[in-house]
Protein backbone atom coordinates (compact mmCIF):
# COMPACT_ATOMS: atom_id res chain seq x y z
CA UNK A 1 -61.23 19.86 49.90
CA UNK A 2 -61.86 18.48 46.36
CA UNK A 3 -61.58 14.75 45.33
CA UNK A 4 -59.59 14.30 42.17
CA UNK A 5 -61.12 12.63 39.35
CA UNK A 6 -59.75 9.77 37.35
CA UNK A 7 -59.66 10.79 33.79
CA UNK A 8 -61.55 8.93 31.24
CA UNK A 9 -61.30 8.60 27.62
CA UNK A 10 -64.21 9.29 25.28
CA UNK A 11 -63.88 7.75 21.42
CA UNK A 12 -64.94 11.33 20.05
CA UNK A 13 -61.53 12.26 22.31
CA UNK A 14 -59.13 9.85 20.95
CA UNK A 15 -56.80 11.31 18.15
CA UNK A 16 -55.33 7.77 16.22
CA UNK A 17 -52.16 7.92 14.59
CA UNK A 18 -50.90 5.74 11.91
CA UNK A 19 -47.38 3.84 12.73
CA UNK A 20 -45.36 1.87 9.96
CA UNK A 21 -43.42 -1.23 10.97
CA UNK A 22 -40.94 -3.29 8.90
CA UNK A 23 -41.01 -6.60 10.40
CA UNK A 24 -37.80 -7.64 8.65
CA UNK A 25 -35.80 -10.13 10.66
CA UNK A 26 -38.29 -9.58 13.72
CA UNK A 27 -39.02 -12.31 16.34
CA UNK A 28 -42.40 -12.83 16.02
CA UNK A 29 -43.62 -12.81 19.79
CA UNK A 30 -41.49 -9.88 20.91
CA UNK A 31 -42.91 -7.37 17.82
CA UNK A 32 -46.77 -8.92 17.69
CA UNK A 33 -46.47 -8.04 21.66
CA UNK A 34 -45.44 -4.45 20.81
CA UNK A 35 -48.20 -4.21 18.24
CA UNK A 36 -50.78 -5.52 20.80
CA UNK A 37 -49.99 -2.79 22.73
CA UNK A 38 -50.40 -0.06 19.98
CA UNK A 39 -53.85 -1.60 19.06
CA UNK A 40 -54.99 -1.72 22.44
CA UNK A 41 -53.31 2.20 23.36
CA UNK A 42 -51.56 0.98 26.28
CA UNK A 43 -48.80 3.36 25.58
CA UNK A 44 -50.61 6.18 26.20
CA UNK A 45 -51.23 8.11 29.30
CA UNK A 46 -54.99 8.50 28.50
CA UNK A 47 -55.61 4.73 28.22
CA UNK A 48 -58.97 3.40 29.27
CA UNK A 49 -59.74 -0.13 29.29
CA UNK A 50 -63.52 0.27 27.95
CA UNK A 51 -62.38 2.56 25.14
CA UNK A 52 -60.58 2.11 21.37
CA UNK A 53 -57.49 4.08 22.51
CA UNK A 54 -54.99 2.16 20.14
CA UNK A 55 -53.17 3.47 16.56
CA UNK A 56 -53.55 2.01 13.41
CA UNK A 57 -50.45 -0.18 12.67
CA UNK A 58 -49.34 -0.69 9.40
CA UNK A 59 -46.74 -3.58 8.90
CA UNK A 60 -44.71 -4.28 5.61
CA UNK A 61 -41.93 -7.22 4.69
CA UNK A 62 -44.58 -9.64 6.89
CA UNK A 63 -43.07 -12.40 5.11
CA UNK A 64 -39.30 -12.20 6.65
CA UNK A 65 -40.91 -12.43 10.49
CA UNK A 66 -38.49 -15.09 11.83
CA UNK A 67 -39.19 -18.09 14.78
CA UNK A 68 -36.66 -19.20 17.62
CA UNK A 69 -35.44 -22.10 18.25
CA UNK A 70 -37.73 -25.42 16.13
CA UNK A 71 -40.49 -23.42 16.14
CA UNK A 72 -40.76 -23.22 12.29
CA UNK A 73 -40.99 -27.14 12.57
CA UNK A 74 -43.09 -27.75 15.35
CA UNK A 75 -45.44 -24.61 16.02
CA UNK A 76 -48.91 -26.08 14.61
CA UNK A 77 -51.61 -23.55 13.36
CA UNK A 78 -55.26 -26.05 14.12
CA UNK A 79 -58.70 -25.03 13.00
CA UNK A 80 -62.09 -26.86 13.12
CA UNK A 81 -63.94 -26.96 10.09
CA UNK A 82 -66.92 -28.84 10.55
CA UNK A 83 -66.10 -32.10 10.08
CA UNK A 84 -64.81 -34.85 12.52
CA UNK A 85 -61.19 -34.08 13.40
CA UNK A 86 -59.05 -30.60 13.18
CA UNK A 87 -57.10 -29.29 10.53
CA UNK A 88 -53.27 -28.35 11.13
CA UNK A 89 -50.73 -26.70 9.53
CA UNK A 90 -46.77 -26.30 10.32
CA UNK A 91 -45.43 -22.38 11.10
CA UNK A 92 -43.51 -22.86 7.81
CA UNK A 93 -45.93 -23.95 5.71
CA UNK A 94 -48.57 -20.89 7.01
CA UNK A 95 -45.79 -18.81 5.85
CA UNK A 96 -45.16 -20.07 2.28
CA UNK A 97 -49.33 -20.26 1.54
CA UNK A 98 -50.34 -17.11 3.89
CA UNK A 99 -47.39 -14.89 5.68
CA UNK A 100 -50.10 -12.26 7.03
CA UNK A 101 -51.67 -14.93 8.95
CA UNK A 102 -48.99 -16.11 11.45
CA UNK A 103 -48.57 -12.28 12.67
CA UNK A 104 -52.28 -11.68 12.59
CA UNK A 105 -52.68 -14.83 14.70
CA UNK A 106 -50.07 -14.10 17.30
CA UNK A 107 -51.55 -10.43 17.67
CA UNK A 108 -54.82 -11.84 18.16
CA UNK A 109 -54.16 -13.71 20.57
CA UNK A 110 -52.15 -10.52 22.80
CA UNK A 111 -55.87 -8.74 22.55
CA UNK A 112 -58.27 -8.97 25.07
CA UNK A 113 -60.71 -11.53 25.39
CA UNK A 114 -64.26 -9.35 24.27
CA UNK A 115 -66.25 -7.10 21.48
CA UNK A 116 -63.14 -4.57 21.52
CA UNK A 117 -60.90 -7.01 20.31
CA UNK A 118 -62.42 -7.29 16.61
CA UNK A 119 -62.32 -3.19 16.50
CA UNK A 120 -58.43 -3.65 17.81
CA UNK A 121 -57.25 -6.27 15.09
CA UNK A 122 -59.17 -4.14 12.18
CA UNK A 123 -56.55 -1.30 12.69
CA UNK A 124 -53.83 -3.91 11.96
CA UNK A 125 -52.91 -3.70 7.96
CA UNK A 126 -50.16 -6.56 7.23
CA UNK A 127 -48.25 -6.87 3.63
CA UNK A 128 -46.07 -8.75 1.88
CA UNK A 129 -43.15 -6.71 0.79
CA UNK A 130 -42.24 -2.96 1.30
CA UNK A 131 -45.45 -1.44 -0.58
CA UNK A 132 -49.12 -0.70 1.38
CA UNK A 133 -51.67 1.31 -0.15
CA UNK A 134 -51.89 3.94 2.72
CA UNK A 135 -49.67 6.57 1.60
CA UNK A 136 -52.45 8.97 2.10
CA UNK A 137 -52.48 8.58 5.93
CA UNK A 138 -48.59 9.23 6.15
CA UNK A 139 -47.93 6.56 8.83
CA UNK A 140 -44.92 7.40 11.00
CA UNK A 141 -42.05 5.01 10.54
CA UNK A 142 -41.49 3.36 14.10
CA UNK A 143 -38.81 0.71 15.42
CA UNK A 144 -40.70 -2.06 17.52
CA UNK A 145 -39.35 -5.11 18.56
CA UNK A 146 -35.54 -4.03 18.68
């Protein structure tokens, strides 16, 4: 009688595809929590919490992401930058000065909590309108967030 084995993923194993997502009129939440998942590779049978199992996720149109509800109003982006007191910045405003940054920030915060998480959010390219200069990888048009 042989035990089984539980299989484990080895980064020299992992074969990462490139996926291309068009954020237009996407709720925020709902398609950075599909992209968290890509990153991390918890779509795949062969996941393994220890190992970079995730593709690299290209997303274009970043810009037309849209909030629920008052959110554009009252979500609050804060940062500390040295001096006394914390910085903020309204949803809509983070979108008119930096539209990358308020789907960046809401995948970020989906990752887990450790060293992997930096290596995660690196495979995450974000642009403004429908161009991205990674025609070379051919990334595979995908439909998140539906």
């Amino acid at each position: 009688m042989s035990a089984m084995k539980t299989y484990m993923a080895k980064p020299a194993d992992v074969e990462q595809k490139w996926l291309l997502v068009d954020a237009t009129d996407k709720v925020v939440g709902r398609l950075a929590s599909d992209i968290a998942v890509r990153l991390m590779g918890k779509h795949r049978p062969t996941y393994t919490p220890h190992v970079d199992t995730g593709d690299f996720v290209v997303v274009v149109n970043c810009e037309k992401v849209k909030f629920t509800g008052k959110k554009w109003e009252q979500k609050k982006y804060t940062w500390y930058t040295g001096y006394p007191r914390q910085r903020s910045i309204s949803a809509s405003d983070q979108l008119d000065r930096h539209p990358e940054r308020v789907l960046r920030e809401a995948v970020r915060r989906m990752l887990p909590k450790n060293k992997l998480a930096k290596q995660m959010l690196d495979k995450l390219k974000i642009y403004e309108g429908d161009q991205h200069p990674h025609q070379a990888q051919s990334p595979e048009k995908v439909e998140l967030a539906v």
